[in-house]
PDB file of N, CA and C in Angstrom:
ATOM      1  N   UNK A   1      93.709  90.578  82.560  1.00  0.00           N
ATOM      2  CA  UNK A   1      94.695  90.988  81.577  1.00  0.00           C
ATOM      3  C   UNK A   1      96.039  91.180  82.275  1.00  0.00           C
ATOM      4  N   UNK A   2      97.068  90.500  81.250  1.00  0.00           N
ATOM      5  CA  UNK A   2      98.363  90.758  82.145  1.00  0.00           C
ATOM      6  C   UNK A   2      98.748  92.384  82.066  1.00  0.00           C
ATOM      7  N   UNK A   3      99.356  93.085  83.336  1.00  0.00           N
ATOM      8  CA  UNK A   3      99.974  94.086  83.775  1.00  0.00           C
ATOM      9  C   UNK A   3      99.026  95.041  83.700  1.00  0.00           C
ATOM     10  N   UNK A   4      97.533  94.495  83.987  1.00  0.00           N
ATOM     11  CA  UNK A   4      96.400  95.879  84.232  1.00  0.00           C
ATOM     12  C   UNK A   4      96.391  95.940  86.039  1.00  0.00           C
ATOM     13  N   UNK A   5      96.537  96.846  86.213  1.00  0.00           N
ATOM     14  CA  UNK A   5      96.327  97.227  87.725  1.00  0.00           C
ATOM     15  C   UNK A   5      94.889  96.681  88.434  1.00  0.00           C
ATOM     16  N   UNK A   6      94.829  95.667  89.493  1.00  0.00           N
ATOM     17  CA  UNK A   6      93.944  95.703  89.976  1.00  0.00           C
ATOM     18  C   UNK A   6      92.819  96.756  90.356  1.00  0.00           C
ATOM     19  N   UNK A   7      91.575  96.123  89.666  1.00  0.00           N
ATOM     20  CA  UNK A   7      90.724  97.265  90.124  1.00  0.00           C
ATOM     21  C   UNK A   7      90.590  98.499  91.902  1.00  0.00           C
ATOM     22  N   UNK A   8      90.729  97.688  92.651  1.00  0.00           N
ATOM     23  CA  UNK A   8      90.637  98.044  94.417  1.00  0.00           C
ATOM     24  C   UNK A   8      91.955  98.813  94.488  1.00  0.00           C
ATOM     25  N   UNK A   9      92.887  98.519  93.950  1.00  0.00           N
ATOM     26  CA  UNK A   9      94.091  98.963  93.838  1.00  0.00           C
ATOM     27  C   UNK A   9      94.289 100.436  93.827  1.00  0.00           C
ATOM     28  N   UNK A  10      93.688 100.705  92.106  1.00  0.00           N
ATOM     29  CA  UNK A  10      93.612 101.496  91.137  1.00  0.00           C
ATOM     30  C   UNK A  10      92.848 102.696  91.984  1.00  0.00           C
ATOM     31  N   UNK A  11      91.785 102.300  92.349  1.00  0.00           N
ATOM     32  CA  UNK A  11      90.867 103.299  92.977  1.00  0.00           C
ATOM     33  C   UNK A  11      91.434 103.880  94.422  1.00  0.00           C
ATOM     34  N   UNK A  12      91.863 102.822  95.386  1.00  0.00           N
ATOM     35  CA  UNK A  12      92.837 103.278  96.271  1.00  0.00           C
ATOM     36  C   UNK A  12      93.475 104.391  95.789  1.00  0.00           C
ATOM     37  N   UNK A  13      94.487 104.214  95.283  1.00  0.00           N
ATOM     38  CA  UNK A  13      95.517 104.915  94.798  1.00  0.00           C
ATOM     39  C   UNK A  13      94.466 106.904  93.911  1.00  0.00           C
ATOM     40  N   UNK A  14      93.929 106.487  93.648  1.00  0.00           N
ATOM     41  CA  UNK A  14      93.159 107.452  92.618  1.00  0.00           C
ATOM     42  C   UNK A  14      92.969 108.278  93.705  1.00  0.00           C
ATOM     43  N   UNK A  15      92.215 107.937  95.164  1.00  0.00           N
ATOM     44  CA  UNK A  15      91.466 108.605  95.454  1.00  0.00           C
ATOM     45  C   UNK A  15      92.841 109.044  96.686  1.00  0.00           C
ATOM     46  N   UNK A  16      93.185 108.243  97.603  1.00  0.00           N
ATOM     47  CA  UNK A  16      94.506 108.956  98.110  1.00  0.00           C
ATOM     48  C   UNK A  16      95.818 109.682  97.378  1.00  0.00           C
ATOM     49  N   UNK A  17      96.073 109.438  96.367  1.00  0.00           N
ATOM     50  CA  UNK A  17      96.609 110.206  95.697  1.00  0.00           C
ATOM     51  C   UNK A  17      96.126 111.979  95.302  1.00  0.00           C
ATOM     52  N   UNK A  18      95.112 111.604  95.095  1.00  0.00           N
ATOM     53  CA  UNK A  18      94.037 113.012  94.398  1.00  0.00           C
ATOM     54  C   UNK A  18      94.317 113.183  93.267  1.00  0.00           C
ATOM     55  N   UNK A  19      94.058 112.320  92.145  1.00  0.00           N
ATOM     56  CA  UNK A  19      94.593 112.347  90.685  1.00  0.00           C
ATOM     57  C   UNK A  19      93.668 113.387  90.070  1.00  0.00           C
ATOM     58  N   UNK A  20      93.740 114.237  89.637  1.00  0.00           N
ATOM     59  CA  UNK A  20      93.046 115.040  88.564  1.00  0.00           C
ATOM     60  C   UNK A  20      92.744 114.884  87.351  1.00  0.00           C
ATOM     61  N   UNK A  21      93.188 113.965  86.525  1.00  0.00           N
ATOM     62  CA  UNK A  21      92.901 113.527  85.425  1.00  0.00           C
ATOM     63  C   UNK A  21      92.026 112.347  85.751  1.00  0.00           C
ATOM     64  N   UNK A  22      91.393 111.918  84.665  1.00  0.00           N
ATOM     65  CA  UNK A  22      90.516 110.718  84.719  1.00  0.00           C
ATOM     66  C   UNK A  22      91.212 109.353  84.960  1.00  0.00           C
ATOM     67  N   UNK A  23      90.546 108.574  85.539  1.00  0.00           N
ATOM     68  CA  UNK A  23      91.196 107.085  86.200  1.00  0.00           C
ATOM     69  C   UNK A  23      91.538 106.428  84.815  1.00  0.00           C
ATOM     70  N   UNK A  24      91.453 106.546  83.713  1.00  0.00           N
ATOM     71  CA  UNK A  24      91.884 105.469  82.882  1.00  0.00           C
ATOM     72  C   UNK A  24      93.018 106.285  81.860  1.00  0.00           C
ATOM     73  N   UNK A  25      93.942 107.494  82.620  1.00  0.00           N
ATOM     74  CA  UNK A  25      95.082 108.479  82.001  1.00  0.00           C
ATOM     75  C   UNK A  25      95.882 107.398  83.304  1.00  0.00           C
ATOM     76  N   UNK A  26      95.959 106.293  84.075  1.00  0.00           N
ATOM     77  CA  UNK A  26      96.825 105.862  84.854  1.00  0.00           C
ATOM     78  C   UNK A  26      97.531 105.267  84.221  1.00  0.00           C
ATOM     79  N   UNK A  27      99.416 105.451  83.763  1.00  0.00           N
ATOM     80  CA  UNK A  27      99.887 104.154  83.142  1.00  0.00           C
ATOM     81  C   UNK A  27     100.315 102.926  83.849  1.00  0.00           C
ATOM     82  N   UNK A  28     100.999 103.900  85.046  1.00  0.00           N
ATOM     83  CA  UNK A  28     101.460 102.143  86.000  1.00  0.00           C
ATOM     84  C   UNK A  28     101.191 103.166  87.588  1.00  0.00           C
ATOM     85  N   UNK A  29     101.516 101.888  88.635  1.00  0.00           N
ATOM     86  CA  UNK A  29     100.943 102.461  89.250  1.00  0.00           C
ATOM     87  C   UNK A  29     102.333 101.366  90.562  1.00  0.00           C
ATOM     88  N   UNK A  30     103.370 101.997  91.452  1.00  0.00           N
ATOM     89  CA  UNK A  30     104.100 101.131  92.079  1.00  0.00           C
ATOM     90  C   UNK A  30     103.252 101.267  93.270  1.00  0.00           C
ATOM     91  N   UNK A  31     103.107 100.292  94.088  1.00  0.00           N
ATOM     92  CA  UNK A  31     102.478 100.419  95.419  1.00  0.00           C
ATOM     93  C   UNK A  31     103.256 100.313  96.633  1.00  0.00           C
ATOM     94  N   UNK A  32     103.374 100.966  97.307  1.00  0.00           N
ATOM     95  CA  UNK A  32     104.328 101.117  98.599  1.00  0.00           C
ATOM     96  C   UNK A  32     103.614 100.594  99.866  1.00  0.00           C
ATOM     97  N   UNK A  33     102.816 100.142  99.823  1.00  0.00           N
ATOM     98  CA  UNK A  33     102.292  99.698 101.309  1.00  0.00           C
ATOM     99  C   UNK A  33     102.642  98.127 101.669  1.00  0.00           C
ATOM    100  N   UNK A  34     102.774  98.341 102.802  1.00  0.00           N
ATOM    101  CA  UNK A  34     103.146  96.748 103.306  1.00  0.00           C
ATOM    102  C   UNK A  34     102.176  96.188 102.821  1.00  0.00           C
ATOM    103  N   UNK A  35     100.698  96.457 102.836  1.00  0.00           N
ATOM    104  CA  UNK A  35      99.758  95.219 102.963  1.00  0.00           C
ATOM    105  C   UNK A  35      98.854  95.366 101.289  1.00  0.00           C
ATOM    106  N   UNK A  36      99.416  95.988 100.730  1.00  0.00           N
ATOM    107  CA  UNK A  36      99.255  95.984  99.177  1.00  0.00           C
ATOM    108  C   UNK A  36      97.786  96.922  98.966  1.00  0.00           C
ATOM    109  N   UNK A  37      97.331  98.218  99.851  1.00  0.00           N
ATOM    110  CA  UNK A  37      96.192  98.785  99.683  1.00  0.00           C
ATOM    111  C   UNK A  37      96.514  99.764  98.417  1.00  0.00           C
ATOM    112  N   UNK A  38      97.375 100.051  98.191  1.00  0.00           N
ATOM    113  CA  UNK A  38      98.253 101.337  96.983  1.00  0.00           C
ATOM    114  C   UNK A  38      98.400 102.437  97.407  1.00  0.00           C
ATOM    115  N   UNK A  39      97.679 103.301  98.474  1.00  0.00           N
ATOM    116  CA  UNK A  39      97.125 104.030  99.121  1.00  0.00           C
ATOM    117  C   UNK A  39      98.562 104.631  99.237  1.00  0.00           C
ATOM    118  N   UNK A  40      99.625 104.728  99.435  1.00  0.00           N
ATOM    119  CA  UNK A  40     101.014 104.949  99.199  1.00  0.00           C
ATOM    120  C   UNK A  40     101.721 104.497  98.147  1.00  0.00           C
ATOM    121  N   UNK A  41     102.364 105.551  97.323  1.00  0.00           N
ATOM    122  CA  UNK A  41     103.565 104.876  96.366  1.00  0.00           C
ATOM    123  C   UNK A  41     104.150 106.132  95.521  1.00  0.00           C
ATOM    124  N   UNK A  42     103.949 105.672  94.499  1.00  0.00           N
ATOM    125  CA  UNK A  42     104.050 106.417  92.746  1.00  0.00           C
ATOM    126  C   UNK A  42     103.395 105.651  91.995  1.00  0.00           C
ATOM    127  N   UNK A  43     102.951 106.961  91.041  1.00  0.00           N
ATOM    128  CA  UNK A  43     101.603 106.977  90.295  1.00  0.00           C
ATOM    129  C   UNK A  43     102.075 107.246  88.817  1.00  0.00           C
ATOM    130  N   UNK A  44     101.449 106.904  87.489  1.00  0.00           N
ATOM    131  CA  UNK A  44     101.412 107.857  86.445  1.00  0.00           C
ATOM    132  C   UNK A  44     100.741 108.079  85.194  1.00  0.00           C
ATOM    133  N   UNK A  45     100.263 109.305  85.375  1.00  0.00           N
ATOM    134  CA  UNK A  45      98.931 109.818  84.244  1.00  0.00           C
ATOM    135  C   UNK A  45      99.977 109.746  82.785  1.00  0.00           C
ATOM    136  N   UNK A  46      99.063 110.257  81.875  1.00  0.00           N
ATOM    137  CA  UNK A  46      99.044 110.870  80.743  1.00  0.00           C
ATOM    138  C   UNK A  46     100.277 112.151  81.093  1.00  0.00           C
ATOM    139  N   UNK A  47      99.484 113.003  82.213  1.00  0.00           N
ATOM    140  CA  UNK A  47     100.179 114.657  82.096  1.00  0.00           C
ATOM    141  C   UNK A  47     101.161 114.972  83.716  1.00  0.00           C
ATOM    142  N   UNK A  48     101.255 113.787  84.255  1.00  0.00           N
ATOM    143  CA  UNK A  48     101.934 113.686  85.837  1.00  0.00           C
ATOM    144  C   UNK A  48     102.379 112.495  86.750  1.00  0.00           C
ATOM    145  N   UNK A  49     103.244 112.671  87.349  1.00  0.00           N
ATOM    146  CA  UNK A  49     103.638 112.092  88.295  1.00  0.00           C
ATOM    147  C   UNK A  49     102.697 112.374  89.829  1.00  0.00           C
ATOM    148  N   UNK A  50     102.291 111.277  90.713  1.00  0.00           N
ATOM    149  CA  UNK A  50     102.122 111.753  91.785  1.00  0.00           C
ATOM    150  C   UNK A  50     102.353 110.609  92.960  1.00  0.00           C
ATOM    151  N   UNK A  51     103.018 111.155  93.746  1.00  0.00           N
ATOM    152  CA  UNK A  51     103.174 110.330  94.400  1.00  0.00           C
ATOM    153  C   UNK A  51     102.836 110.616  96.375  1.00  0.00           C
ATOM    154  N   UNK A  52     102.932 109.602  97.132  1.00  0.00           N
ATOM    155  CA  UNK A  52     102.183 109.602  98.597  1.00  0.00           C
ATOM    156  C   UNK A  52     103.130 109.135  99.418  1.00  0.00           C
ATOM    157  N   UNK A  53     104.078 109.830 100.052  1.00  0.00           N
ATOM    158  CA  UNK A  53     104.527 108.710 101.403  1.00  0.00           C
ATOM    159  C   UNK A  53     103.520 108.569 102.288  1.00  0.00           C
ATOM    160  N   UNK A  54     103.793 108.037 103.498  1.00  0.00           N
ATOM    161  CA  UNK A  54     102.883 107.069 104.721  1.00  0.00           C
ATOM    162  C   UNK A  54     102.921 108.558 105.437  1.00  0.00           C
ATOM    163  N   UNK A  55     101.859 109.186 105.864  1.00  0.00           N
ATOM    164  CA  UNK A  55     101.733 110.018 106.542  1.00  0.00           C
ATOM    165  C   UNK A  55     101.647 111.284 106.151  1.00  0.00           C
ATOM    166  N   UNK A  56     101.917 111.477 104.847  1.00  0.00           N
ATOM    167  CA  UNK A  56     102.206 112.630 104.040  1.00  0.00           C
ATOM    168  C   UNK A  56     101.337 113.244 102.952  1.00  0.00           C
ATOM    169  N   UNK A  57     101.059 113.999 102.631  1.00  0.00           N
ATOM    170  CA  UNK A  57     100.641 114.770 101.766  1.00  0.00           C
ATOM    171  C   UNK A  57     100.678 114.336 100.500  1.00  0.00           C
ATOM    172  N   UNK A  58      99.487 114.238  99.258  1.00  0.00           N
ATOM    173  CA  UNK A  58     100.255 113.840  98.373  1.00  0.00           C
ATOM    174  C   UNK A  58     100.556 115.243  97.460  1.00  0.00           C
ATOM    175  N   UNK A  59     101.841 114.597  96.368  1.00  0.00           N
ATOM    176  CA  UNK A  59     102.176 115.349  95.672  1.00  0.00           C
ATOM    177  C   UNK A  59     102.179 115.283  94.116  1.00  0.00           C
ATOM    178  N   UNK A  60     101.641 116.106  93.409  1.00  0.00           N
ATOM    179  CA  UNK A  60     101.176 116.303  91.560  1.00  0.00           C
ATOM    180  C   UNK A  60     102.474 116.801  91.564  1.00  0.00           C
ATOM    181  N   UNK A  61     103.081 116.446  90.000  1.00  0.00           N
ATOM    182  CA  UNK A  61     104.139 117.446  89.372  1.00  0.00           C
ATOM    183  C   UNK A  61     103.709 116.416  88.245  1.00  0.00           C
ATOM    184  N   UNK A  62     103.756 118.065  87.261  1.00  0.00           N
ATOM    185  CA  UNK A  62     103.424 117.689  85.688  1.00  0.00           C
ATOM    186  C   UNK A  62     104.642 117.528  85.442  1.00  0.00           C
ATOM    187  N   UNK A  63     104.679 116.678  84.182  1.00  0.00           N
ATOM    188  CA  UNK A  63     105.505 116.386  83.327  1.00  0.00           C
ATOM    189  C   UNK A  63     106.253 117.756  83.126  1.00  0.00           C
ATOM    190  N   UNK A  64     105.805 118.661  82.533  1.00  0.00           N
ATOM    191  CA  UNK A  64     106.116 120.028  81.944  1.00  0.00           C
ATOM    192  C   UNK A  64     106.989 120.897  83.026  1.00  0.00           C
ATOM    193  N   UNK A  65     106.672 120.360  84.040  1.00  0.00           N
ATOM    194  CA  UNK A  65     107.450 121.577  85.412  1.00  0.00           C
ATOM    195  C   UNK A  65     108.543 120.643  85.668  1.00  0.00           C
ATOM    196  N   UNK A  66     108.844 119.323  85.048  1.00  0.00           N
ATOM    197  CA  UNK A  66     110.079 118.334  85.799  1.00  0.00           C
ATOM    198  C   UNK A  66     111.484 119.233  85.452  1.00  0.00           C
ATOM    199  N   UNK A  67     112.411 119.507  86.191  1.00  0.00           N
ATOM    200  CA  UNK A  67     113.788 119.771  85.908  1.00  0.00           C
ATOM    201  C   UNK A  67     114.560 118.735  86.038  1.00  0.00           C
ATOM    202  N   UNK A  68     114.403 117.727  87.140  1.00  0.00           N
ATOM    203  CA  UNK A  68     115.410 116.305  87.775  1.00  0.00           C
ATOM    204  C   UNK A  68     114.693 115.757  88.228  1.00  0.00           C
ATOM    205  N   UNK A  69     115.394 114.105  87.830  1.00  0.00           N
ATOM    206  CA  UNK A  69     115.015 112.998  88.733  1.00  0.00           C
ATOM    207  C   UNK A  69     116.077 112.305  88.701  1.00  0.00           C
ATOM    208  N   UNK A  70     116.033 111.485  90.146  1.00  0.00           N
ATOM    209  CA  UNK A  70     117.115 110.950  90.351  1.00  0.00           C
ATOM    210  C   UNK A  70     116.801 109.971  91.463  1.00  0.00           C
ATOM    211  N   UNK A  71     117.217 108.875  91.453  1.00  0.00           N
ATOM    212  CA  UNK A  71     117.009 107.641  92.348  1.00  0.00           C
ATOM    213  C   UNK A  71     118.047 107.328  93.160  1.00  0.00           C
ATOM    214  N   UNK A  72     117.660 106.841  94.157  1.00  0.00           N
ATOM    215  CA  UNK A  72     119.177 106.354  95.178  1.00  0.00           C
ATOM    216  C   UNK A  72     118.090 105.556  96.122  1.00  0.00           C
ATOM    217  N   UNK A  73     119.566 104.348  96.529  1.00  0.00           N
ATOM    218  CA  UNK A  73     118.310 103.601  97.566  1.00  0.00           C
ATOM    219  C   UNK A  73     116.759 103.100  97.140  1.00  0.00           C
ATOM    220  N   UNK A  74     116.113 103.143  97.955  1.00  0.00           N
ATOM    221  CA  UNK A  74     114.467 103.014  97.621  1.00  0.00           C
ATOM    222  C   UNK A  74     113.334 104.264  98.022  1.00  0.00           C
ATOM    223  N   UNK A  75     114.185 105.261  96.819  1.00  0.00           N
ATOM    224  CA  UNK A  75     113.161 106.439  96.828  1.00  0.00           C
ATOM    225  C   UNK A  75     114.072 107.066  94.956  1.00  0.00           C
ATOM    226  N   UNK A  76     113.093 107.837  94.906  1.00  0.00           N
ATOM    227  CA  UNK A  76     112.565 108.551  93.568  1.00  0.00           C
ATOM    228  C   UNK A  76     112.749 110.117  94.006  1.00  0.00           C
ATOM    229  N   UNK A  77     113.870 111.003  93.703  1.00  0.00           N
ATOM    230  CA  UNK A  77     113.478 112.394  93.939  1.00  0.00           C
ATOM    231  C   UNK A  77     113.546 113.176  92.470  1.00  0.00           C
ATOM    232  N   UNK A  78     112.219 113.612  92.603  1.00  0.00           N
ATOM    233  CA  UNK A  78     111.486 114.717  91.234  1.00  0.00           C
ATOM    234  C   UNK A  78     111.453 116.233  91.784  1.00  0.00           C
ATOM    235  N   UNK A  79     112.508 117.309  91.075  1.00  0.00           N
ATOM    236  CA  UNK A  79     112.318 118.134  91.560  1.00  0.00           C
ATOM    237  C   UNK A  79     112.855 118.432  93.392  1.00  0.00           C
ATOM    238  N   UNK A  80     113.152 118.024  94.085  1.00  0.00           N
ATOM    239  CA  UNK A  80     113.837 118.260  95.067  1.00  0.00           C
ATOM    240  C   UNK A  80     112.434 117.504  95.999  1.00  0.00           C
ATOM    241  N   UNK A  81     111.816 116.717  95.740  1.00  0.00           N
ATOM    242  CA  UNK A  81     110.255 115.948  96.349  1.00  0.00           C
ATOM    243  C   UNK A  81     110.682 114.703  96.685  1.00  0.00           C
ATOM    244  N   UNK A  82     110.899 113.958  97.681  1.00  0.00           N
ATOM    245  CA  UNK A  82     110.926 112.498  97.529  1.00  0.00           C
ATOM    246  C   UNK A  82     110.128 111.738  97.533  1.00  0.00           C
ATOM    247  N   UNK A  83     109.813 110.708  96.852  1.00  0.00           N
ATOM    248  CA  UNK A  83     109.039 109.570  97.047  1.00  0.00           C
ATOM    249  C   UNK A  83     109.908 107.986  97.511  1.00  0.00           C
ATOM    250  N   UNK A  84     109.054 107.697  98.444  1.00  0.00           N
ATOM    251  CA  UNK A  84     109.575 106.725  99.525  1.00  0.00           C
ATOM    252  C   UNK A  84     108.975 105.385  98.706  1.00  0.00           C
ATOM    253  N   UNK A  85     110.416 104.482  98.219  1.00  0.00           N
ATOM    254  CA  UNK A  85     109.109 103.127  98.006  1.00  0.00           C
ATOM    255  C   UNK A  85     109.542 102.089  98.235  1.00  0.00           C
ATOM    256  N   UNK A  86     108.923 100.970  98.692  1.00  0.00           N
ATOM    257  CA  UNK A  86     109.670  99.950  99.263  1.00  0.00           C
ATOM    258  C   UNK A  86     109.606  98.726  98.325  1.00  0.00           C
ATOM    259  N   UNK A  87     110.092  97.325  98.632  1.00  0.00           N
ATOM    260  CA  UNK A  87     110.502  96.562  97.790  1.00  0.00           C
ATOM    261  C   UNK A  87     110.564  96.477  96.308  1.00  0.00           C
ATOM    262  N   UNK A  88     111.652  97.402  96.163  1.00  0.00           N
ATOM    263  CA  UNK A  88     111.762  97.819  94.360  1.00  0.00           C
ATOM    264  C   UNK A  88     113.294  97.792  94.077  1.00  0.00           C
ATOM    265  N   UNK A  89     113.407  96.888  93.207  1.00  0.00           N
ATOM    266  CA  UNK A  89     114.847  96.777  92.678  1.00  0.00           C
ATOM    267  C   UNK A  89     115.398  98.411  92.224  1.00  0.00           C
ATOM    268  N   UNK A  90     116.773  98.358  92.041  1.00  0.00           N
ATOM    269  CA  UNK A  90     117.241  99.245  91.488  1.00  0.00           C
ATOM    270  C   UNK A  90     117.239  99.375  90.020  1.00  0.00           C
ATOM    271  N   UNK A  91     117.148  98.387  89.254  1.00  0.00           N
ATOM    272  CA  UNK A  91     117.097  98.019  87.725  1.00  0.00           C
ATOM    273  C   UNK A  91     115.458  99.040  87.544  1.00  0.00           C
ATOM    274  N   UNK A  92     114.625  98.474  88.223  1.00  0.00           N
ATOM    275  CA  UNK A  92     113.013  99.096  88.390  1.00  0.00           C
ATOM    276  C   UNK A  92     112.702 100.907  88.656  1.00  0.00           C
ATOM    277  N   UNK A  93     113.601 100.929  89.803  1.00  0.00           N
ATOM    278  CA  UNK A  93     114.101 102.282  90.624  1.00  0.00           C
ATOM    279  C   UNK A  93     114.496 103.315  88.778  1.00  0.00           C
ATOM    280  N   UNK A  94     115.640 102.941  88.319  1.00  0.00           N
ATOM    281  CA  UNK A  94     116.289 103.365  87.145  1.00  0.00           C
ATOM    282  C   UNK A  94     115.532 103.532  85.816  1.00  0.00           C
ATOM    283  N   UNK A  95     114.856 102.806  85.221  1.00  0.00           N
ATOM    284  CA  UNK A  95     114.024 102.669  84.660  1.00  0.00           C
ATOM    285  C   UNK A  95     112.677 103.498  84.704  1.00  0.00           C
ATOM    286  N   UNK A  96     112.033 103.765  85.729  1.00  0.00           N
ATOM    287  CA  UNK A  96     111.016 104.888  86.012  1.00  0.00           C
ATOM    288  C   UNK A  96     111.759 106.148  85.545  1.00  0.00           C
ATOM    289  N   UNK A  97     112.374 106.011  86.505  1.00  0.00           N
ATOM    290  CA  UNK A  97     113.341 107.652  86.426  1.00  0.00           C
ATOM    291  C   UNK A  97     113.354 107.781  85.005  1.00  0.00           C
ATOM    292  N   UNK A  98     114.413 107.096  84.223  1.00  0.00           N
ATOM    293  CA  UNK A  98     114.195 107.298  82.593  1.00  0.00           C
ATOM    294  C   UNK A  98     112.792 107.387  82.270  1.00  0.00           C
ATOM    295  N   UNK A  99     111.856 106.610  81.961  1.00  0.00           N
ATOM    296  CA  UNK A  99     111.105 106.920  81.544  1.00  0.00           C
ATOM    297  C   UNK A  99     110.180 108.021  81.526  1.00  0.00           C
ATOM    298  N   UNK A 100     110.264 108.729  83.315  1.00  0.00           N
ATOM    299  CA  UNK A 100     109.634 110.178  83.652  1.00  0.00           C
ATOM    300  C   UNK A 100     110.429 111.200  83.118  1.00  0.00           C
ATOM    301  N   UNK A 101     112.068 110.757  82.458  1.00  0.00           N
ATOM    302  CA  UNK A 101     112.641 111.752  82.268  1.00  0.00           C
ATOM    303  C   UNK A 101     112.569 111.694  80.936  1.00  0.00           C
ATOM    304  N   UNK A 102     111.699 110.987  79.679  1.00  0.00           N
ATOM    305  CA  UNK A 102     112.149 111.237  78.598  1.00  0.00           C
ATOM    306  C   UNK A 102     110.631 112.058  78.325  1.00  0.00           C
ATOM    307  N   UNK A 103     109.420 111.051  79.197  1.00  0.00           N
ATOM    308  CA  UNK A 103     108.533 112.313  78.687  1.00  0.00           C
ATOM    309  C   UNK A 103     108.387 113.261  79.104  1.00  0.00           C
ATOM    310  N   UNK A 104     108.789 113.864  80.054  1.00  0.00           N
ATOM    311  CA  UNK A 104     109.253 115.408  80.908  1.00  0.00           C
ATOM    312  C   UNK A 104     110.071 115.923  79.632  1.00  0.00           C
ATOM    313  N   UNK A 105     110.993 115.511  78.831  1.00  0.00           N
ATOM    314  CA  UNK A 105     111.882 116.196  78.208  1.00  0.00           C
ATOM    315  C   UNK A 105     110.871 116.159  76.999  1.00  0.00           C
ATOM    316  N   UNK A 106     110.124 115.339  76.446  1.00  0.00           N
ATOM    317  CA  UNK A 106     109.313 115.731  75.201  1.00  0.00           C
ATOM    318  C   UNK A 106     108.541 116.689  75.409  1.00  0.00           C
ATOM    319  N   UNK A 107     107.755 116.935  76.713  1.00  0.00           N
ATOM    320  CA  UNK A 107     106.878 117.363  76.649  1.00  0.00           C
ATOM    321  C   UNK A 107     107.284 119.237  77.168  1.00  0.00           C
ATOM    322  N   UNK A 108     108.499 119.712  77.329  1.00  0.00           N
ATOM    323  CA  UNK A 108     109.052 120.307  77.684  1.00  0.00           C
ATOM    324  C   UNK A 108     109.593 120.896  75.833  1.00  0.00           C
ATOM    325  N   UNK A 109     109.592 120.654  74.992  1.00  0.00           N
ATOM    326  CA  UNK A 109     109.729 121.165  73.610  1.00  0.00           C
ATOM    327  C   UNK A 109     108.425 121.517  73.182  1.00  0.00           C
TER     328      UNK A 109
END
């Protein structure tokens, strides 16, 4: 199916990430690794953002706790958090951001 996340992908990402919601609350999923494991990026449920740099910790933020996001370069900062991601246009970069910021703001009423 076009724009379903590879299965190996998906689960990568699920399980280095540490998603708390169930694997099929994933809407998209950007992958940051050179060699395409997902295991690094940005993530997004139903109720969160989460995202992994290379070496780092990952990080949950609900929708409901977002105050800012804001893009520059090739990273994503939510809340004063960065996420590191590599080969991603800025049109792409911009676009997330909106979209984390409109359901952060619905879900925030």
């Amino acid at each position: 199916m076009e724009g379903s996340i590879p299965e190996k992908k998906l689960r990568n990402a699920f399980v280095s990430m540490k998603v708390q919601e169930p694997i099929d609350s994933i809407r998209f999923l950007i992958d940051s690794t050179v060699f395409g494991s997902a295991k690094e990026g940005l993530l997004v449920t139903n109720d969160a953002v989460y995202f992994k740099n290379f070496m780092e910790d990952p990080v949950r933020i609900s929708f409901e706790s977002i105050k800012s996001v804001e893009a520059q370069n090739n990273t994503i900062t939510i809340n004063s958090k960065t996420c590191q991601l590599i080969n991603i246009s800025v049109d792409s970069l911009e676009k997330i951001c909106s979209y984390i910021n409109v359901i952060s703001k619905n879900r925030r009423r």
